[in-house]
Protein backbone atom coordinates (compact mmCIF):
# COMPACT_ATOMS: atom_id res chain seq x y z
CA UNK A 1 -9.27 8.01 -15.20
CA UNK A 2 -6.37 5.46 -15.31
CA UNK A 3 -2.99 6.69 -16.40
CA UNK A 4 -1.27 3.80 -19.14
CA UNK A 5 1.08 1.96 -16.89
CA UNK A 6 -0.41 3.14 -13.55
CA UNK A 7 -1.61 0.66 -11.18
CA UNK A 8 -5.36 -0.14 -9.97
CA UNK A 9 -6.54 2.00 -7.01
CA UNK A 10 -6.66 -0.18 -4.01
CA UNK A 11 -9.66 0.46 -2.84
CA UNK A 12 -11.23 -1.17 -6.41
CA UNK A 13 -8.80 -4.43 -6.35
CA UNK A 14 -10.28 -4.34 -2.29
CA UNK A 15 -14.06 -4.56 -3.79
CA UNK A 16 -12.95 -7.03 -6.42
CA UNK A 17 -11.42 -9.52 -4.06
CA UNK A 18 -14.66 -9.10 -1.44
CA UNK A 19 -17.04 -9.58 -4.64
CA UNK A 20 -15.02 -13.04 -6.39
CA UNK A 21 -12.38 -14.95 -4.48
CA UNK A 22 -8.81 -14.58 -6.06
CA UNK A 23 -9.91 -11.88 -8.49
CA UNK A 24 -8.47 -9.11 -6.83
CA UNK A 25 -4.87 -10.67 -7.38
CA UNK A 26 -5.83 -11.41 -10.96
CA UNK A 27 -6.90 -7.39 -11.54
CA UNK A 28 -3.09 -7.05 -9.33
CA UNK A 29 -1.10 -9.29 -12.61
CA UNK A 30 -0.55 -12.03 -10.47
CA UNK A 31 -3.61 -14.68 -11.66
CA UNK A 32 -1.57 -17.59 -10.40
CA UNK A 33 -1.58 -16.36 -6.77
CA UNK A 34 -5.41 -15.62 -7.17
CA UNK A 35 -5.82 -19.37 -8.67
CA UNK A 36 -3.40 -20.76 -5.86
CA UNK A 37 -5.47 -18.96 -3.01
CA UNK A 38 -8.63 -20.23 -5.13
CA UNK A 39 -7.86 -23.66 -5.24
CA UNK A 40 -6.26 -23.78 -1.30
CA UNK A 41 -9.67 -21.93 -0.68
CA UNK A 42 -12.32 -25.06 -2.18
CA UNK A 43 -9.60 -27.67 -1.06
CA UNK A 44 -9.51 -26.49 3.16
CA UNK A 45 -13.07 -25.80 2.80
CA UNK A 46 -13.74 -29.10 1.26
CA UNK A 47 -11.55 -30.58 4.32
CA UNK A 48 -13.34 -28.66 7.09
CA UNK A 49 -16.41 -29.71 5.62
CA UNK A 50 -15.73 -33.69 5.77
CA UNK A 51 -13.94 -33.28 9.07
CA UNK A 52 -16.21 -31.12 11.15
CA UNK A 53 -19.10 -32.95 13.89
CA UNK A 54 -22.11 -32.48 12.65
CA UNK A 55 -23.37 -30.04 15.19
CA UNK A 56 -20.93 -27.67 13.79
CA UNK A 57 -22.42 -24.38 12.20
CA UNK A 58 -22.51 -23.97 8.44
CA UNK A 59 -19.41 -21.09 8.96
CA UNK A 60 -17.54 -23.90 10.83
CA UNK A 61 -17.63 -26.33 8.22
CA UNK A 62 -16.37 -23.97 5.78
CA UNK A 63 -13.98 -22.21 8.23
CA UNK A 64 -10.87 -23.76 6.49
CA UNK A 65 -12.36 -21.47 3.23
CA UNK A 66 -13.24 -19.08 4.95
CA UNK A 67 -9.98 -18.48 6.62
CA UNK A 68 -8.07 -18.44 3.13
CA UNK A 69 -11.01 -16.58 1.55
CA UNK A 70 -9.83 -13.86 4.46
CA UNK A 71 -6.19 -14.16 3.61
CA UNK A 72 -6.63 -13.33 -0.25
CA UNK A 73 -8.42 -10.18 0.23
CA UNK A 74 -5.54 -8.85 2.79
CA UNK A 75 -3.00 -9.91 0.62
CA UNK A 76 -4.67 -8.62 -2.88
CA UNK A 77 -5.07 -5.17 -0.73
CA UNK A 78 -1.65 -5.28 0.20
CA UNK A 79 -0.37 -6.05 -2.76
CA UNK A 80 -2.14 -3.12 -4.69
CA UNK A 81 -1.37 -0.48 -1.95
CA UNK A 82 2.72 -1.72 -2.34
CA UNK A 83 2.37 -1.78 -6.43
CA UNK A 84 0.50 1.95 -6.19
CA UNK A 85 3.39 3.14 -3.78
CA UNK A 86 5.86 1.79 -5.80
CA UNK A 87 4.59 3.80 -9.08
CA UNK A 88 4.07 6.83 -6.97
CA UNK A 89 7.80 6.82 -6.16
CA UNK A 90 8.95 5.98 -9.57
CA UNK A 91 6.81 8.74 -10.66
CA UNK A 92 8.24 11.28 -8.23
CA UNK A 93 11.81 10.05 -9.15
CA UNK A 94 11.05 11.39 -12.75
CA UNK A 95 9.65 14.31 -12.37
CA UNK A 96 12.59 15.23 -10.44
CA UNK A 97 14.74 14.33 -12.90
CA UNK A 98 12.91 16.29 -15.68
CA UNK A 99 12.68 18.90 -13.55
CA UNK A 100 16.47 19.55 -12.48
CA UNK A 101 17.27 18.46 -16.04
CA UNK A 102 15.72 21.92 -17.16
CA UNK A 103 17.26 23.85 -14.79
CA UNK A 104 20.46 23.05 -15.88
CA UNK A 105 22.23 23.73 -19.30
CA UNK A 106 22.63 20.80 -21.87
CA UNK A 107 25.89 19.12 -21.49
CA UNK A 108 27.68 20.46 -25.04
């Protein structure tokens, strides 16, 4: 179960952004990267597609897409593993803290 505050396992925001392009940033608190990837995504695709020979393979007309499509789920990954480490940390930090704050006697 998810801890208030925590971030979203990796692995989950990983499966999100494979499943629907951008969403993994949006589950990450950053929907205007996952819109910006979205939109660069339909626009190169959209380019490749005018722009390729016809003789060109469906992947090749989309490869412009495809390529960004590729890009937002390594950088929604990334993003979550930094944003998990980062609360990890934090959350070390404190129970430090707490802890050395009981071992020693209140300040009077």
């Amino acid at each position: 179960m998810k801890e208030a505050g925590s971030p979203f396992d990796p692995r989950l925001v990983l499966v999100a952004a494979l499943v629907l392009p951008g969403c993994g940033l949006v589950i990450n608190r950053r929907p205007l990267r996952g819109l910006t990837f979205l939109f660069f995504m339909l626009l190169l695709g959209g380019f490749t597609l005018k722009t390729a020979s016809p003789d060109v393979s469906m992947i090749g007309k989309f490869s412009g897409g495809l390529f960004v499509y590729a890009m937002s789920i390594f950088d929604a990954y990334k993003d979550a593993r930094i944003r998990l480490e980062l609360w990890r940390h934090g959350a070390r930090r404190l129970a430090q803290a707490v802890e050395k704050r009981g071992r020693e006697p209140a300040p009077e």
